[in-house]
Protein backbone atom coordinates (compact mmCIF):
# COMPACT_ATOMS: atom_id res chain seq x y z
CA UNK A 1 -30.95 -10.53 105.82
CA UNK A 2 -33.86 -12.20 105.41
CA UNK A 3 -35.01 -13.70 102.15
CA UNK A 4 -38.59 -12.00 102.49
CA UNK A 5 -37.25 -8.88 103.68
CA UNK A 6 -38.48 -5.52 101.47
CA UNK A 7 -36.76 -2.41 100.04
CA UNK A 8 -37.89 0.99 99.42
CA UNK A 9 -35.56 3.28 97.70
CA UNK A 10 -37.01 7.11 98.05
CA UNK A 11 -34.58 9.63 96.57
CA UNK A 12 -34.86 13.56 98.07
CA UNK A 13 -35.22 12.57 101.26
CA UNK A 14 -34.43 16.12 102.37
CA UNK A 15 -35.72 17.26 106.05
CA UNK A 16 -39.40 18.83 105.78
CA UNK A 17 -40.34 17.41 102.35
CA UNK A 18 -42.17 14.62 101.22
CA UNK A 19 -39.55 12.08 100.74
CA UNK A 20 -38.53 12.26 104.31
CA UNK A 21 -41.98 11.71 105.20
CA UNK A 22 -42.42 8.70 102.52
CA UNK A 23 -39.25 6.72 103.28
CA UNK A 24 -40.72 7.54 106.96
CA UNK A 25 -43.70 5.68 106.17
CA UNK A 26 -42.40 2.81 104.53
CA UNK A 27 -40.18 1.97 107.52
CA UNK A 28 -43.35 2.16 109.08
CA UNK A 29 -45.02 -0.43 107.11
CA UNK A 30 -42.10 -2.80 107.40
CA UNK A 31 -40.17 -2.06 104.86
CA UNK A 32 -36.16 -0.98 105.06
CA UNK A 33 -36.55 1.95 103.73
CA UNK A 34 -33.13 3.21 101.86
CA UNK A 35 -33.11 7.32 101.88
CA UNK A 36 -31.06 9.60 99.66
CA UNK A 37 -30.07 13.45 100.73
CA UNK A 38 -27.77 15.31 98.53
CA UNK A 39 -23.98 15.23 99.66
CA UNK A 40 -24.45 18.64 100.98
CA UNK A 41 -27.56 17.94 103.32
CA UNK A 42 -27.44 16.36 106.75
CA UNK A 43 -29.41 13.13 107.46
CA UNK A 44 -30.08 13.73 111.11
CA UNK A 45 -33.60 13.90 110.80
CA UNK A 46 -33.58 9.79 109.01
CA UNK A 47 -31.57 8.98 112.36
CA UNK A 48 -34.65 6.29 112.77
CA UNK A 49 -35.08 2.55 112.81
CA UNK A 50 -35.60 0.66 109.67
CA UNK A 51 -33.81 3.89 107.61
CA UNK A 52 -30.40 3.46 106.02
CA UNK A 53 -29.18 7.06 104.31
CA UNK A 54 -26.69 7.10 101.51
CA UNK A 55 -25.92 10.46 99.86
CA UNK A 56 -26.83 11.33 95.91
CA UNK A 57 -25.93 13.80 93.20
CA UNK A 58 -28.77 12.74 90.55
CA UNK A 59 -26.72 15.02 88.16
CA UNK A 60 -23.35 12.86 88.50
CA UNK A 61 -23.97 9.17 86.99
CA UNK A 62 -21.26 7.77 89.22
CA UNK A 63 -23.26 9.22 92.06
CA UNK A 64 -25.95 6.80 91.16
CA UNK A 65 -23.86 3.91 90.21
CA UNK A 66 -21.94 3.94 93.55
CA UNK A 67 -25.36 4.09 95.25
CA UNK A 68 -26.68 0.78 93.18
CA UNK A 69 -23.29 -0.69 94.48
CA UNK A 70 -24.50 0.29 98.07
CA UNK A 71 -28.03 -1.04 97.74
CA UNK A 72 -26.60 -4.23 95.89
CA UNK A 73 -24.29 -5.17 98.96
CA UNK A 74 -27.50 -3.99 101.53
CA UNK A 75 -30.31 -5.92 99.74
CA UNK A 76 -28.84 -8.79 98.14
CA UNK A 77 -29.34 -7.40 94.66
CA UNK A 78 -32.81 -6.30 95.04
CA UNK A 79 -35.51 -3.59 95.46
CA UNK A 80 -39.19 -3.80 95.77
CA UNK A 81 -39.87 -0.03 95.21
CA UNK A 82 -38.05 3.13 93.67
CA UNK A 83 -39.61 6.62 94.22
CA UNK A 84 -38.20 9.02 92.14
CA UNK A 85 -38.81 11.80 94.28
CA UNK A 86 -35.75 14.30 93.96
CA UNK A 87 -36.58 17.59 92.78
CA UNK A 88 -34.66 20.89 92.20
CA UNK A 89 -36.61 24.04 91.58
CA UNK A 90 -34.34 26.42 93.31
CA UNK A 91 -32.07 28.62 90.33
CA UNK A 92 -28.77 28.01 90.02
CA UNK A 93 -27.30 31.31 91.30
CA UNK A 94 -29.02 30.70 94.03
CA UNK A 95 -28.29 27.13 94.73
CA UNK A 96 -24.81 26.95 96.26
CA UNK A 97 -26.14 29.36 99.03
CA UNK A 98 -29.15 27.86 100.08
CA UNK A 99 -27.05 24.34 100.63
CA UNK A 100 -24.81 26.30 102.63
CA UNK A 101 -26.96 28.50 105.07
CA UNK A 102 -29.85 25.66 105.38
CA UNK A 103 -28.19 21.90 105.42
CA UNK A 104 -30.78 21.25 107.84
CA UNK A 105 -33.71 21.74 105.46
CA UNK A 106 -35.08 20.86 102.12
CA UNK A 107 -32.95 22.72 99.65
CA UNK A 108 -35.80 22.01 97.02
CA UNK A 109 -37.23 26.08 96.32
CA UNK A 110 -39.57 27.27 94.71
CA UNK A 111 -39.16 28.82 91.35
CA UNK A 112 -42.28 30.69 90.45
CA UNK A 113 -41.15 32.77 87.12
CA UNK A 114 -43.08 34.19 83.86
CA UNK A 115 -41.75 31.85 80.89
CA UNK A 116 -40.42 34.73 78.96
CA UNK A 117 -38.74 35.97 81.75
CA UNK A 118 -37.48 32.38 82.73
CA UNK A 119 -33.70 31.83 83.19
CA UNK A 120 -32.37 28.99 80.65
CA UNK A 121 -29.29 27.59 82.64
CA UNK A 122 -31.07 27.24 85.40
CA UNK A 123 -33.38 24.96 84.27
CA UNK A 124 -31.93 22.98 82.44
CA UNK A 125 -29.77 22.39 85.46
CA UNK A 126 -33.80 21.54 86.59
CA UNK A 127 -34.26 19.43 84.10
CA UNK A 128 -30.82 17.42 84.76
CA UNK A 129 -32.37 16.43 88.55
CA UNK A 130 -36.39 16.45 87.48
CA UNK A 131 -36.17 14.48 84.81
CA UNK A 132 -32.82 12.95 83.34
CA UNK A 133 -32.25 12.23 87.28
CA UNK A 134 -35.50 9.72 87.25
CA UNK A 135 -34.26 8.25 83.62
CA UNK A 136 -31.10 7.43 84.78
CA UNK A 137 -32.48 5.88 88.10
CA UNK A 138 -34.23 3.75 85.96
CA UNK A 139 -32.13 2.79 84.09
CA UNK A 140 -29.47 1.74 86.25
CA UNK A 141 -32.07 0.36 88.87
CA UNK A 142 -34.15 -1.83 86.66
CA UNK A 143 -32.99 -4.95 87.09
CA UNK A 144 -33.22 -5.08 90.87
CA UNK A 145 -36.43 -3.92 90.23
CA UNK A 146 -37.61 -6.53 87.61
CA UNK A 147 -35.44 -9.83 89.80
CA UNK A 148 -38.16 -8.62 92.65
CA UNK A 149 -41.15 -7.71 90.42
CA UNK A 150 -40.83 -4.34 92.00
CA UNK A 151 -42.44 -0.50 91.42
CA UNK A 152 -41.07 2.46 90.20
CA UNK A 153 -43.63 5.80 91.44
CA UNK A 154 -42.69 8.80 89.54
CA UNK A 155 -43.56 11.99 91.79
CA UNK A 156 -44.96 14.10 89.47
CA UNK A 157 -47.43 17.49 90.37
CA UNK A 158 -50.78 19.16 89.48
CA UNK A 159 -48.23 22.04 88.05
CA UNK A 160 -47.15 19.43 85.30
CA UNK A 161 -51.31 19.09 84.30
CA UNK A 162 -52.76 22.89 84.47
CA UNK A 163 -50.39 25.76 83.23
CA UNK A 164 -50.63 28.06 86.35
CA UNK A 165 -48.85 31.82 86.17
CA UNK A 166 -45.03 31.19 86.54
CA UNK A 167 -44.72 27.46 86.18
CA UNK A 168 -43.36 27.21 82.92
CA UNK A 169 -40.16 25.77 84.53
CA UNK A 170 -41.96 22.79 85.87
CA UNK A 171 -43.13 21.15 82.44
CA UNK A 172 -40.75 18.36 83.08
CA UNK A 173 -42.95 17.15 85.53
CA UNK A 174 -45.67 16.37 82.64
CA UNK A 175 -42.62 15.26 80.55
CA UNK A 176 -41.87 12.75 83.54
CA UNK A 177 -44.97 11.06 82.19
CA UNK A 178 -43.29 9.36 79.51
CA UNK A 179 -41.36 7.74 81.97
CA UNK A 180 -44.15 6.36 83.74
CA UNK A 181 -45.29 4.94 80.26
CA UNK A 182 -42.48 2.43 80.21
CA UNK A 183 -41.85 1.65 83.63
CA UNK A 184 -45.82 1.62 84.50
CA UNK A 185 -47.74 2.33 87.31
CA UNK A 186 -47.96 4.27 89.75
CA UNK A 187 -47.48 8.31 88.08
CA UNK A 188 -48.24 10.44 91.40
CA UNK A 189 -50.07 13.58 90.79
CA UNK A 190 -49.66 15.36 93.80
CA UNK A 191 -51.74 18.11 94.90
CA UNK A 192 -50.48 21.20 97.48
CA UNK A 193 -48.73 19.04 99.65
CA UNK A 194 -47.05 20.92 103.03
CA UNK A 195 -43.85 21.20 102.33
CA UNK A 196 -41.37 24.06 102.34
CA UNK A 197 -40.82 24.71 98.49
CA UNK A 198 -43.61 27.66 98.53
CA UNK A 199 -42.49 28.57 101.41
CA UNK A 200 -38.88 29.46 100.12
CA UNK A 201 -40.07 31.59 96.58
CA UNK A 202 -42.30 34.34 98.95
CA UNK A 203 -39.63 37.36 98.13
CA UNK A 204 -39.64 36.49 94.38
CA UNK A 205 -40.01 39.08 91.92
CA UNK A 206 -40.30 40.08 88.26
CA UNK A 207 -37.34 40.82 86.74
CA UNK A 208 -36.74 44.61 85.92
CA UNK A 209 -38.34 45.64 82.68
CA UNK A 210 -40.62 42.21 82.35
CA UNK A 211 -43.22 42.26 79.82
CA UNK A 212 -45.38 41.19 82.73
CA UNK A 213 -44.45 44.15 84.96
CA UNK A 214 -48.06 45.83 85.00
CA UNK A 215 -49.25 42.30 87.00
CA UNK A 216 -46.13 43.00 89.46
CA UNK A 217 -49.00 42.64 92.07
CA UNK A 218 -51.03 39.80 91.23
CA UNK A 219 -47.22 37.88 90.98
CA UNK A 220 -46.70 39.25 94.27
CA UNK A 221 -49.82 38.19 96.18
CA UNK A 222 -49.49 34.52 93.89
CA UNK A 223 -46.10 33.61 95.45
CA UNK A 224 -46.92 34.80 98.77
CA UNK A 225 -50.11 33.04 98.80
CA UNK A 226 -50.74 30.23 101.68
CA UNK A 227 -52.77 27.61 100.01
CA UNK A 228 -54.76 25.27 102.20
CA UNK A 229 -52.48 22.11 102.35
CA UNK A 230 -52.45 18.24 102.67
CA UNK A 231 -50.18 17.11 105.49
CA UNK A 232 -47.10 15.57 103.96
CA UNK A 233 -47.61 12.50 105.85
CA UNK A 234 -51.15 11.97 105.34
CA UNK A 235 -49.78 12.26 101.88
CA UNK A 236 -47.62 9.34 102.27
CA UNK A 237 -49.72 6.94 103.74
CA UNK A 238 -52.10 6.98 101.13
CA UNK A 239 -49.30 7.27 98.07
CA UNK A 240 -47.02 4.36 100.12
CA UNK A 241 -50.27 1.98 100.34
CA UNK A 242 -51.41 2.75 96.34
CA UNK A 243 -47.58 1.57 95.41
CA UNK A 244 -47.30 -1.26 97.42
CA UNK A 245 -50.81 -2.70 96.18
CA UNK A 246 -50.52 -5.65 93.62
CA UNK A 247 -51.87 -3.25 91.01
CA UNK A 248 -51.90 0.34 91.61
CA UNK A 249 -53.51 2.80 89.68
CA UNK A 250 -51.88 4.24 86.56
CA UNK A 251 -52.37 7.55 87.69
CA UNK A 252 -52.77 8.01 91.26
CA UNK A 253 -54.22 11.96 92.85
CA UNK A 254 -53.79 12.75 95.99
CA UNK A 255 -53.65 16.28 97.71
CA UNK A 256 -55.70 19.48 97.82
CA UNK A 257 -57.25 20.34 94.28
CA UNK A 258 -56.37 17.30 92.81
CA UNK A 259 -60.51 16.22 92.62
CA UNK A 260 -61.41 19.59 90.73
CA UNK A 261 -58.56 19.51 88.11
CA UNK A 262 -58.47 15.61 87.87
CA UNK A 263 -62.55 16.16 87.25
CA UNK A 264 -61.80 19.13 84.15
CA UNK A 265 -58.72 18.12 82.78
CA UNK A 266 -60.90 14.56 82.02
CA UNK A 267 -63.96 15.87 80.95
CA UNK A 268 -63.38 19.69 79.89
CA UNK A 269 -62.15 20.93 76.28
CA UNK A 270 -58.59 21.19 76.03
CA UNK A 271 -58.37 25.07 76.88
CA UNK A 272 -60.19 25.21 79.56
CA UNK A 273 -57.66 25.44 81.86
CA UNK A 274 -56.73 28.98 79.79
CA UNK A 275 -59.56 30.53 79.96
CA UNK A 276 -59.78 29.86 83.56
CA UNK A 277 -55.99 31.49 84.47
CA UNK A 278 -56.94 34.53 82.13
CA UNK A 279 -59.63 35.28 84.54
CA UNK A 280 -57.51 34.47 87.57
CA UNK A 281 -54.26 35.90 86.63
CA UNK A 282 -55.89 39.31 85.35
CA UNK A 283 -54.17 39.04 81.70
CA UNK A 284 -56.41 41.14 80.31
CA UNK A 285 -55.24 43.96 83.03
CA UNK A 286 -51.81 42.78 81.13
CA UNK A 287 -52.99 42.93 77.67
CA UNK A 288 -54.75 46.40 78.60
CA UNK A 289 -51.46 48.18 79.91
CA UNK A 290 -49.67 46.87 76.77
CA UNK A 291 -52.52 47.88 73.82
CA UNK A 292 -52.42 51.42 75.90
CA UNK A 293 -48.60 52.29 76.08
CA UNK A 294 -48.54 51.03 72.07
CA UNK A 295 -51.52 53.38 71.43
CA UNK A 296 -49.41 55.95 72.86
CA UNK A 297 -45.92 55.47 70.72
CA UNK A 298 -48.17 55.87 67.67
């Protein structure tokens, strides 16, 4: 090994997401770039040069400290860059059967759901990947970083920034900010990257009896929608060169939308971003159905 070699540690390198196509790209820059799948998932598609794959269970903490033994014994005791990149957004109940019936693809779904109508146990099971996962990285992985005067880059989302319809589940990603206040730069905002999470919520639906039931369309049509895209690995070019600069920004956009809500949420008043999604959404269709059927019991 030599002295001036470099390591990249991506976590969630699952096949068709962007950590496969990050750790990708740092190989490509010269890096060895260290990949992590879940025990479940296969690591076929990192079968490349400068990749080494080890597997992870961010919710088990002697997942993580058998992988720091790995990386110790690869790298010599160091690591010039940690992406926390792992995500789970897929509910529980539903979790064990999408690892078995697609170990070939990114397990990480989407979970598009009204807040009120928003299972608990499932995400806090969220929360244990999302954010306690990048904590505990940290803070088991700090010290390699610090001997090589490494980065951490926290993967966060434009969903953590704007409250869109249905993401009430993905707040940790704004909570995964406070991370980022510690550890420093680079926080990724990411815009609609291609990936296959939206692709996996499209037959989601309302519970029976939501409060929401009267937008039952409008929820349809939202997780169905195809937004326009950036390519994942356009993505990671640009977010691999930011983190590897000797001082990246503290928050780094990147990805479709990101100019238009980075532009409001700096300069707008702090509820803009409701006013907007009560036009969008149709919540005063919502609030209309409601005040009518309450007229009606009286």
């Amino acid at each position: 090994m030599s002295s001036k070699e470099r390591f990249a540690l991506v976590t969630g390198c699952g096949k068709g997401g962007i950590g496969e196509a990050l750790v990708k790209e740092y190989a490509c820059r010269g890096l060895h770039a260290i990949a992590t799948v879940l025990p479940t998932e296969s690591s076929d598609h990192l079968n490349e040069p400068g990749i080494t794959c080890f597997k992870l269970d961010l919710t088990v903490e002697q997942s993580i400290l058998d992988l720091k033994q790995s990386i110790q014994e690869l790298t010599g005791g160091r690591l010039d860059v940690l992406v926390n990149n792992a995500i789970l957004v897929l509910p529980e109940d539903q979790l064990d059967a999408a690892t078995e019936t697609t170990s070939d693809t990114d397990v990480s779904k989407g979970y598009t759901m009204t807040a009120i109508d928003t299972e608990i146990v499932p995400v806090k099971r969220m929360f244990d990947v999302n954010l306690f996962g990048p904590m505990q990285m940290v803070h088991h992985f700090h010290d390699m970083l610090i001997r090589s005067r490494g980065a951490i880059v926290n993967i966060g989302s434009i969903g953590g920034v704007v409250p869109y319809l249905g993401t009430a589940s993905l707040v940790e990603y704004a909570a995964s900010g406070d991370v980022s206040a510690e550890t420093g730069p680079p926080k990724i905002i990411s815009g609609e990257i291609g990936t296959n999470i939206l692709k996996n919520d499209v037959h989601r639906q309302l519970p029976e009896g939501s409060y929401y039931a009267p937008l039952a369309p409008e929820f349809k049509k939202h997780v169905q929608r195809v937004p326009e895209t950036t390519n994942r690995f356009e993505y990671a070019a640009n977010v691999a060169a930011e983190s590897l600069k000797p001082s990246p920004a503290a928050w780094f956009w990147y990805g479709k939308t990101t100019s238009i809500i980075r532009f409001f949420d700096t300069f707008a008043w702090r509820t803009f971003w409701d006013w907007i999604f009560w036009r969008d959404f149709k919540l005063a269709k919502l609030k209309d159905a409601h005040s009518k059927r309450l007229e009606g019991e009286m």
